[in-house]
Protein backbone atom coordinates (compact mmCIF):
# COMPACT_ATOMS: atom_id res chain seq x y z
CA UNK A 1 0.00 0.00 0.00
CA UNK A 2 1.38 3.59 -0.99
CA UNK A 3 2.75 5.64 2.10
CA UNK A 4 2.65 8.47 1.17
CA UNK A 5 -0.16 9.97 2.67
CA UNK A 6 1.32 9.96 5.75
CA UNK A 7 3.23 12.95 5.63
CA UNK A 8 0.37 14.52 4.61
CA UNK A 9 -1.77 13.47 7.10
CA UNK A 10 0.77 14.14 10.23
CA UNK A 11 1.94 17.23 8.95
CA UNK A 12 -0.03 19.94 11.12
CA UNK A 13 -1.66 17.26 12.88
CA UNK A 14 0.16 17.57 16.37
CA UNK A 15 -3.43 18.90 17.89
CA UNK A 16 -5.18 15.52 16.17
CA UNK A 17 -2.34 13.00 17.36
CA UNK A 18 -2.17 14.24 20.90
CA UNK A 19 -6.09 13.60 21.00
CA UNK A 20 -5.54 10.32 20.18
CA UNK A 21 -2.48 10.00 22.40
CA UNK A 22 -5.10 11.59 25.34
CA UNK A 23 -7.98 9.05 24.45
CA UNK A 24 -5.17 5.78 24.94
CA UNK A 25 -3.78 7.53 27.60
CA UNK A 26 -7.27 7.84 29.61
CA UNK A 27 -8.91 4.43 28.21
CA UNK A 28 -10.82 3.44 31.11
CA UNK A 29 -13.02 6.68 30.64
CA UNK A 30 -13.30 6.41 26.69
CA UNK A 31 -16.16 4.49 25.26
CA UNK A 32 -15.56 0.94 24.19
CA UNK A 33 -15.45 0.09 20.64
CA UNK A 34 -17.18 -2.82 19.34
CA UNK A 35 -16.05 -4.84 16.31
CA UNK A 36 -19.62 -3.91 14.61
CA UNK A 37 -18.38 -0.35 14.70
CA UNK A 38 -14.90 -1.08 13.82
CA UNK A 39 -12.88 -0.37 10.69
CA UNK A 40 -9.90 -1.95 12.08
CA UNK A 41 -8.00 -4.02 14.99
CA UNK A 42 -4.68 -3.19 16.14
CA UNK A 43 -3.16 -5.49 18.86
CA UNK A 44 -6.48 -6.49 19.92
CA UNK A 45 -7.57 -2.31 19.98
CA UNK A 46 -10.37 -1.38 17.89
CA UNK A 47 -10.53 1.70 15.64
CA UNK A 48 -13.96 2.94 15.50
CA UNK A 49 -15.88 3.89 12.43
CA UNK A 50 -16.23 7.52 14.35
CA UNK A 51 -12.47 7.88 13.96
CA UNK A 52 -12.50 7.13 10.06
CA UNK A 53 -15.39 9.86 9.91
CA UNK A 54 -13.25 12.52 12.10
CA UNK A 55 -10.48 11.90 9.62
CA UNK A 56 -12.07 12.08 6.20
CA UNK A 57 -13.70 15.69 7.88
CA UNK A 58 -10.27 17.02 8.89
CA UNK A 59 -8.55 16.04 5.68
CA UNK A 60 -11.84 17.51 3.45
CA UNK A 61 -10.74 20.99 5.76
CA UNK A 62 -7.29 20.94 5.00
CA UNK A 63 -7.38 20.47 1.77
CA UNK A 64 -10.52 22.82 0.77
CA UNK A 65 -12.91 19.30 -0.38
CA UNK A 66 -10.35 16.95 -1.86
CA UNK A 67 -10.46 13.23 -0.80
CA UNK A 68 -8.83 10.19 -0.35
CA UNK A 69 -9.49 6.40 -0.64
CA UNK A 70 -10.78 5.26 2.77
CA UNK A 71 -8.22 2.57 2.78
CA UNK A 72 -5.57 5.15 2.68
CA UNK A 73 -7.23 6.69 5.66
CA UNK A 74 -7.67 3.27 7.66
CA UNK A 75 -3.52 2.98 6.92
CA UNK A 76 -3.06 6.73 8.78
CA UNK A 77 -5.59 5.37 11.39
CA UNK A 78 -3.70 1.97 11.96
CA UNK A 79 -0.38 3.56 11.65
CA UNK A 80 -1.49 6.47 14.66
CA UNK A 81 -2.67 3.32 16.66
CA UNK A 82 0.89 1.57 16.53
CA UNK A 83 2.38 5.21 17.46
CA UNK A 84 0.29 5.17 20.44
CA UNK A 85 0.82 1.73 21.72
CA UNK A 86 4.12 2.45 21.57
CA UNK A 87 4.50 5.01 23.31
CA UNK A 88 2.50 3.62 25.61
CA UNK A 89 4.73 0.77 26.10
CA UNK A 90 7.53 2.92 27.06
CA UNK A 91 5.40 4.96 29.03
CA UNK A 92 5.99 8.53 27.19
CA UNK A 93 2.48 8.95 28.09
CA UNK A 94 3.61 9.61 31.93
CA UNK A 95 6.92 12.15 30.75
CA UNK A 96 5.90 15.41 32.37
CA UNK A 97 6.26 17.08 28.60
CA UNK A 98 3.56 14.77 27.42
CA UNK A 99 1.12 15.17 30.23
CA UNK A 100 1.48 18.76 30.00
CA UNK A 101 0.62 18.85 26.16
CA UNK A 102 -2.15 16.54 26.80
CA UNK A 103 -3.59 19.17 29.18
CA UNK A 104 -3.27 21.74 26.73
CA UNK A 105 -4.50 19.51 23.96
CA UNK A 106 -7.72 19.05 26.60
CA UNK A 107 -8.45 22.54 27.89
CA UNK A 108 -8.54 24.09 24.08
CA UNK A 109 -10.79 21.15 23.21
CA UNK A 110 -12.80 22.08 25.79
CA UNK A 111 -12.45 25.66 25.59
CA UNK A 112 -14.22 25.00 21.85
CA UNK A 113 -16.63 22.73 23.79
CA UNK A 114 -18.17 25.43 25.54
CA UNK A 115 -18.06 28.16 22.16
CA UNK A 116 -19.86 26.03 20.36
CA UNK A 117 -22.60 24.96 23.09
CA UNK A 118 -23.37 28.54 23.24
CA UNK A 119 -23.65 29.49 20.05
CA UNK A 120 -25.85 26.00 19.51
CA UNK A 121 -27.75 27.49 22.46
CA UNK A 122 -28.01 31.15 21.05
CA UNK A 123 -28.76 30.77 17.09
CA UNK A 124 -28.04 33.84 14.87
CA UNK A 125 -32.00 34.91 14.42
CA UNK A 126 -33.00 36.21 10.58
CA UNK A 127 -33.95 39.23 12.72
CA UNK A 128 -29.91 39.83 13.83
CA UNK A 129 -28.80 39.00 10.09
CA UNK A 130 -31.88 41.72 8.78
CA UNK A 131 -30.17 44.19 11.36
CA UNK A 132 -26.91 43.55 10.33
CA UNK A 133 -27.46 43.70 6.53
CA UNK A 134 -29.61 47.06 7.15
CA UNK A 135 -26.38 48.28 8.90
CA UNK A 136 -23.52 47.16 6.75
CA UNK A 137 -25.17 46.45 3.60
CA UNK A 138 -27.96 48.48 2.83
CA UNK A 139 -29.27 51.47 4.39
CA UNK A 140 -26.00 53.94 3.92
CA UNK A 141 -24.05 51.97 2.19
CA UNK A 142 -26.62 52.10 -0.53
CA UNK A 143 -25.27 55.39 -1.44
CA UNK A 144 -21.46 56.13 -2.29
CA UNK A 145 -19.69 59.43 -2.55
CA UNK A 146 -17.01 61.02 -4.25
CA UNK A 147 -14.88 64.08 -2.52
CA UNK A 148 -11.98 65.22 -2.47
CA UNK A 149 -10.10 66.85 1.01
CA UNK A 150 -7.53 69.09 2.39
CA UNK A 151 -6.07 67.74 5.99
CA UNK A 152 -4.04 70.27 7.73
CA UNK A 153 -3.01 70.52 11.34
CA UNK A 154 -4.99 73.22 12.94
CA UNK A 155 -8.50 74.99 12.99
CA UNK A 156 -7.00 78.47 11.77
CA UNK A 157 -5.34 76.49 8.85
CA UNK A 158 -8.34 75.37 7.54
CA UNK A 159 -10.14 78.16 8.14
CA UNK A 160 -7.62 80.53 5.77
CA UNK A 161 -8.33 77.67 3.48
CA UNK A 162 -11.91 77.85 3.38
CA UNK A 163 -11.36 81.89 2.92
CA UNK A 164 -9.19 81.23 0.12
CA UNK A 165 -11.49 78.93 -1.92
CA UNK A 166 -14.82 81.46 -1.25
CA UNK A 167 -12.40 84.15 -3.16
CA UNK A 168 -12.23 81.91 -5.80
CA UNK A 169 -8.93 79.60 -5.26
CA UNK A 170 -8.70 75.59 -7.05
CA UNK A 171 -9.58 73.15 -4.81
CA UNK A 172 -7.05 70.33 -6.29
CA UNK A 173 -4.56 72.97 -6.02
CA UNK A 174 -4.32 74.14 -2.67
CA UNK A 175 -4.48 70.26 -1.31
CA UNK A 176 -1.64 69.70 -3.89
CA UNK A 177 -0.13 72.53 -1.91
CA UNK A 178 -1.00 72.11 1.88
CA UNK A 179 -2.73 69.05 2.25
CA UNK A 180 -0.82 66.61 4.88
CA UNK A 181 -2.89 63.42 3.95
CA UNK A 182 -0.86 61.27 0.99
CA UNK A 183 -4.31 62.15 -1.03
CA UNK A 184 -2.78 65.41 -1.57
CA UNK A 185 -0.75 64.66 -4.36
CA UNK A 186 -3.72 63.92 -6.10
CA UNK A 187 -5.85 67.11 -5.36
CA UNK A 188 -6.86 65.23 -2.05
CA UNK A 189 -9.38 63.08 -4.29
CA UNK A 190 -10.76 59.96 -1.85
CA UNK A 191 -12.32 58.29 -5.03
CA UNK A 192 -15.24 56.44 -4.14
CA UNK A 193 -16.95 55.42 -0.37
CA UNK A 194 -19.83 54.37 1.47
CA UNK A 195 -20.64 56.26 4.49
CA UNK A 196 -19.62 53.80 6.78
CA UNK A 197 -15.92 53.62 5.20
CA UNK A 198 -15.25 56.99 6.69
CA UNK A 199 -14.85 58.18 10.23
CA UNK A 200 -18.41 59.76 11.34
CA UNK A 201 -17.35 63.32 11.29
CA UNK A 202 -16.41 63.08 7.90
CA UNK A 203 -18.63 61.06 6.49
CA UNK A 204 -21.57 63.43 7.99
CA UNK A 205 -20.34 66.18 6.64
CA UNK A 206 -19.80 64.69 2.84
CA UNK A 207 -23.66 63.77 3.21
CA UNK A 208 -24.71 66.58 4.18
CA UNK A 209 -22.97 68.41 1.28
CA UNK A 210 -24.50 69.07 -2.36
CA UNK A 211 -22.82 67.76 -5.30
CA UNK A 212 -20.07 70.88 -6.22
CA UNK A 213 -20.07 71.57 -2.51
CA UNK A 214 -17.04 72.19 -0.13
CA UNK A 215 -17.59 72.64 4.09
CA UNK A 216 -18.20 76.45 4.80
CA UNK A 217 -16.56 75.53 8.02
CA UNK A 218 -13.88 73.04 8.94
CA UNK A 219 -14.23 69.45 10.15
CA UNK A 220 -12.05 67.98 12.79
CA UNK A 221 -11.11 64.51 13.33
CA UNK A 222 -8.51 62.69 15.34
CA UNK A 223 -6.38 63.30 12.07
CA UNK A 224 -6.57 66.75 11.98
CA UNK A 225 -8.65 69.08 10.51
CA UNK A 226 -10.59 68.58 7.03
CA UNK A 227 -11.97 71.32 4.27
CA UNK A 228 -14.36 68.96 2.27
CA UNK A 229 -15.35 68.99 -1.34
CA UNK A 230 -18.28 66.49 -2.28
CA UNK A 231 -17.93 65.95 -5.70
CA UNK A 232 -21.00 63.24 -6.60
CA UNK A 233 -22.87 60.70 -5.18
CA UNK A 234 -24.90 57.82 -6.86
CA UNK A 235 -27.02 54.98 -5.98
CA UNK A 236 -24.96 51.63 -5.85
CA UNK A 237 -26.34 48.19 -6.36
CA UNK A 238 -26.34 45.83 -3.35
CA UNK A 239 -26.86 42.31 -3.11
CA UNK A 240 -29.88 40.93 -1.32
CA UNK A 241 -29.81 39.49 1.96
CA UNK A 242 -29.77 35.94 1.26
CA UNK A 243 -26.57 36.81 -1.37
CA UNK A 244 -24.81 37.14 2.09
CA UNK A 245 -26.25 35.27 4.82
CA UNK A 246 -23.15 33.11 4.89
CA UNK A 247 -21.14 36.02 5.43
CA UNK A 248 -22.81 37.58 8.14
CA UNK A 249 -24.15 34.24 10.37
CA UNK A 250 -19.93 33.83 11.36
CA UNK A 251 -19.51 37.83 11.72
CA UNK A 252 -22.53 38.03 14.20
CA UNK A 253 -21.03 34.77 16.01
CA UNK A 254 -17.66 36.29 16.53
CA UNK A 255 -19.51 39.45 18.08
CA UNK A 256 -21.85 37.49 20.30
CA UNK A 257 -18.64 35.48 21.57
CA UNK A 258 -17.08 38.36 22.35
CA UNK A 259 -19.72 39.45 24.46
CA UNK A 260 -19.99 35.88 25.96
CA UNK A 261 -16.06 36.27 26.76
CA UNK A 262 -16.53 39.93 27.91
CA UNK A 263 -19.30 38.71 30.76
CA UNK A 264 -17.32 36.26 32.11
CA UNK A 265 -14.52 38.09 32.14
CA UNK A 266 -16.69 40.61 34.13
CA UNK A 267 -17.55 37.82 36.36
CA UNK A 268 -14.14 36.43 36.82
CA UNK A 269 -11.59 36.94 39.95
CA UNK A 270 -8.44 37.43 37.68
CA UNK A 271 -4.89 38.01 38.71
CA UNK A 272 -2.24 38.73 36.27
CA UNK A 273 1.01 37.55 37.94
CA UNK A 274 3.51 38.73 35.54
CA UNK A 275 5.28 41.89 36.20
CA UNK A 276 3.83 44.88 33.69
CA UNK A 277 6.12 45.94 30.78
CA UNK A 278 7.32 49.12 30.74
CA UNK A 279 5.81 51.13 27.99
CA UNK A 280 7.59 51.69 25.10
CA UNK A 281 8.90 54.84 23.65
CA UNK A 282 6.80 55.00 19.77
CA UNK A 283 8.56 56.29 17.23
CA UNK A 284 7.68 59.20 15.03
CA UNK A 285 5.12 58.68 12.61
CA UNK A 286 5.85 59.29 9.18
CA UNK A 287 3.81 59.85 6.46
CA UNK A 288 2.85 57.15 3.81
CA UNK A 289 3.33 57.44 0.53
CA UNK A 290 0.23 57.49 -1.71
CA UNK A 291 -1.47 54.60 -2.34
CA UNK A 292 -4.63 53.94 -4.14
CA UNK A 293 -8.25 54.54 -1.90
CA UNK A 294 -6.35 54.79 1.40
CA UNK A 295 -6.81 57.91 3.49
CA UNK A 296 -6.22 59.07 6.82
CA UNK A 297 -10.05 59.31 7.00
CA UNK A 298 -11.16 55.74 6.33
CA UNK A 299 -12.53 54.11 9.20
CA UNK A 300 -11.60 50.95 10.21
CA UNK A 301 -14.57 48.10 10.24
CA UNK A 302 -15.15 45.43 13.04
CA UNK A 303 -12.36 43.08 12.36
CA UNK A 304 -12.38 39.51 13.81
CA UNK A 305 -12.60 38.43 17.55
CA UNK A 306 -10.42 35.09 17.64
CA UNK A 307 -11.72 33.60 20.78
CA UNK A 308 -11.37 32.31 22.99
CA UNK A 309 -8.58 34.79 24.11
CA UNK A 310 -9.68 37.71 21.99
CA UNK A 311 -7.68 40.82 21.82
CA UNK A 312 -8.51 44.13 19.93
CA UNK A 313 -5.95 46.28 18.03
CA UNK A 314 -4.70 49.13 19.21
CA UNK A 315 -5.84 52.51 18.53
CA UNK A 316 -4.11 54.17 14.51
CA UNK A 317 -1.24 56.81 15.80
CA UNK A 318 -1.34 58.68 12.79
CA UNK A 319 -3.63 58.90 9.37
CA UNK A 320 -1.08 56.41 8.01
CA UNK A 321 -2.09 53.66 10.46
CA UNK A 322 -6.00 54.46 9.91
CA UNK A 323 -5.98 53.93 6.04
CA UNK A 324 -4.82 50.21 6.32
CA UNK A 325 -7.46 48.11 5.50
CA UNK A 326 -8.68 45.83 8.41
CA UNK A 327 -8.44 42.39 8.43
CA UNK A 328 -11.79 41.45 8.04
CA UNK A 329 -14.97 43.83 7.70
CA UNK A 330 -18.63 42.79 7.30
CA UNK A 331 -19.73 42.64 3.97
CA UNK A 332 -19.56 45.54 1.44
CA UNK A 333 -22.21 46.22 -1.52
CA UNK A 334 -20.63 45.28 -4.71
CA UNK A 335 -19.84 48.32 -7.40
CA UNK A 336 -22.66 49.27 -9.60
CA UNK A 337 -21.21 48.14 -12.53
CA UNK A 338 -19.94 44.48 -11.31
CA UNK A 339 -22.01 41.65 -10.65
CA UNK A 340 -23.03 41.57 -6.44
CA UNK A 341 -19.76 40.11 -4.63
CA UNK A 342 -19.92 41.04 -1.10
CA UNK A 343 -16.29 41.38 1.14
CA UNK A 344 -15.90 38.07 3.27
CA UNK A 345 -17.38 39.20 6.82
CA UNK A 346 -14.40 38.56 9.10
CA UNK A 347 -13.34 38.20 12.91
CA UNK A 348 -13.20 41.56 16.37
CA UNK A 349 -13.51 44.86 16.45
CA UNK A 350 -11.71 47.74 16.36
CA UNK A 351 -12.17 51.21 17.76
CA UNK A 352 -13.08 54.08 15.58
């Protein structure tokens, strides 16, 4: 029989294998296996039929739906079992490494355990999903802008600005000139957005603009201050809800664990027993150069909660930092003139 699945199978298995390692280890607590709902016998140690199904799910997983020949997988199976018993004869299973990894290998098993009960005990309703599509999908985002901007560093800046362009001045020109954002090098154009892209000053203003229109007064973010020129703004076509169900059932999941993880963390007597680190110094920020529909402006969407020991970025230091794209984001409308392909809804949040 041809080996050489093995390699395959192992490789990035070490989670898988010490399960298997934990259920020998433990056997007087494990089910027995019956030869009825066998696929093998190893030494007189059955295999179960569950363990040929766990298999063939992993390996469909890993490699995104393609499958093997059972008896291949039976091989892997028989193979792990010698492994074990092995080990077992010289007693690795009682090295203080091995117990400790076999710990681990429990408490994240079980720390999925309980994720998954309460999600199977709280179900994403159609009402969340309606919610969240209303929010992310339709509603603003069903409209998209086009401006152009002028960042500077102070009120009175902007202000002098604003005085300039009411006697006439070129918009493009003076961000060319003063703008600080990398936009400016382009007139300060943003392209395209949907209100939700932008930070809610901004984005409040640009709506409540006409088309031709720049802010009579300026607009101040945590980047600095803004003079604001809405140049259009069109319908966009979105895709209907059930287009993106998929997308948003694992985004509203990640949120609700978070809030599952926040409450018992509320609930929790927790110590942290290493010493603090000293903070450290940050250096300058410098600017970025321009790239293509990033801007200091752009707010950052929810990006994923990995759970169970979530952690949230940290706060942009500078416009640079806030017009990197997040990891992951709900899902976005498609552009008017493409077929609806909504963004993959990803994992946590980040502050805007």
């Amino acid at each position: 029989m041809n080996k050489r699945i093995i390699p395959l199978l192992l490789a990035g298995s070490g989670l898988l294998a010490a399960c298997d390692a934990q259920q020998q280890a433990s056997a007087p607590a494990a089910p027995a296996v019956n030869k009825a709902d066998a696929v093998a016998e190893v030494n007189g140690q059955y295999i179960s039929k569950s363990a040929l199904a766990n298999l063939e799910s992993e390996i469909a997983e890993r490699s995104q739906g393609q499958t093997f020949p059972k008896d291949k997988l039976v091989e892997e199976l028989v193979q792990r079992e010698l492994l074990v018993q092995e080990a077992l004869k010289k007693q690795l299973d009682k090295s203080p490494e091995i117990v400790e990894k076999l710990e681990q290998a429990k408490r994240s098993l079980l720390a999925q355990a309980a994720l998954q009960d309460y999600l199977k005990a709280k179900p994403i309703t159609d009402e969340e999903m309606k919610a969240e599509y209303d929010k992310n999908v339709g509603g603003a985002n069903s409209m998209e802008y086009k401006a152009s901007h002028i960042l500077v560093k102070t009120k009175e800046e902007a202000e002098k600005l604003i005085q300039e362009l009411d006697k006439g001045a070129n918009f493009k020109e003076l961000a060319k000139k003063n703008s600080t954002d990398p936009a400016g090098a382009e007139g300060g154009d943003l392209g395209w957005f949907v209100q939700t892209q932008m930070v809610p000053p901004f984005s409040e203003a640009v709506v409540a603009l006409e088309n031709g229109k720049y802010t009579k007064t300026p607009i101040e973010t945590q980047f600095g201050w803004h003079v604001i020129l809405r140049e259009d703004a069109r319908a966009q076509a979105v895709p209907p809800l059930e287009a993106v169900k998929e997308q948003l059932v694992p985004f509203l999941q990640r949120q609700r664990i978070q809030t599952m993880l926040e409450t018992l963390r509320s609930q929790a007597k927790v110590e942290i027993l290493l010493p603090k680190e000293a903070p450290k110094a940050e250096p300058a920020p410098a600017l970025a150069p321009p790239a293509e529909s990033a801007s200091p402006e752009q707010a950052a969407p929810p990006a994923d909660t990995a759970a169970p020991e979530a952690a949230k970025p940290a706060e942009p230091t500078h416009a640079a930092d806030a017009a990197k794209p997040a990891e992951t984001e709900a899902p976005k409308p498609a552009e008017p003139d493409a077929a609806p392909a909504p963004q993959p809804a990803e994992a946590g949040e980040a502050k805007q």
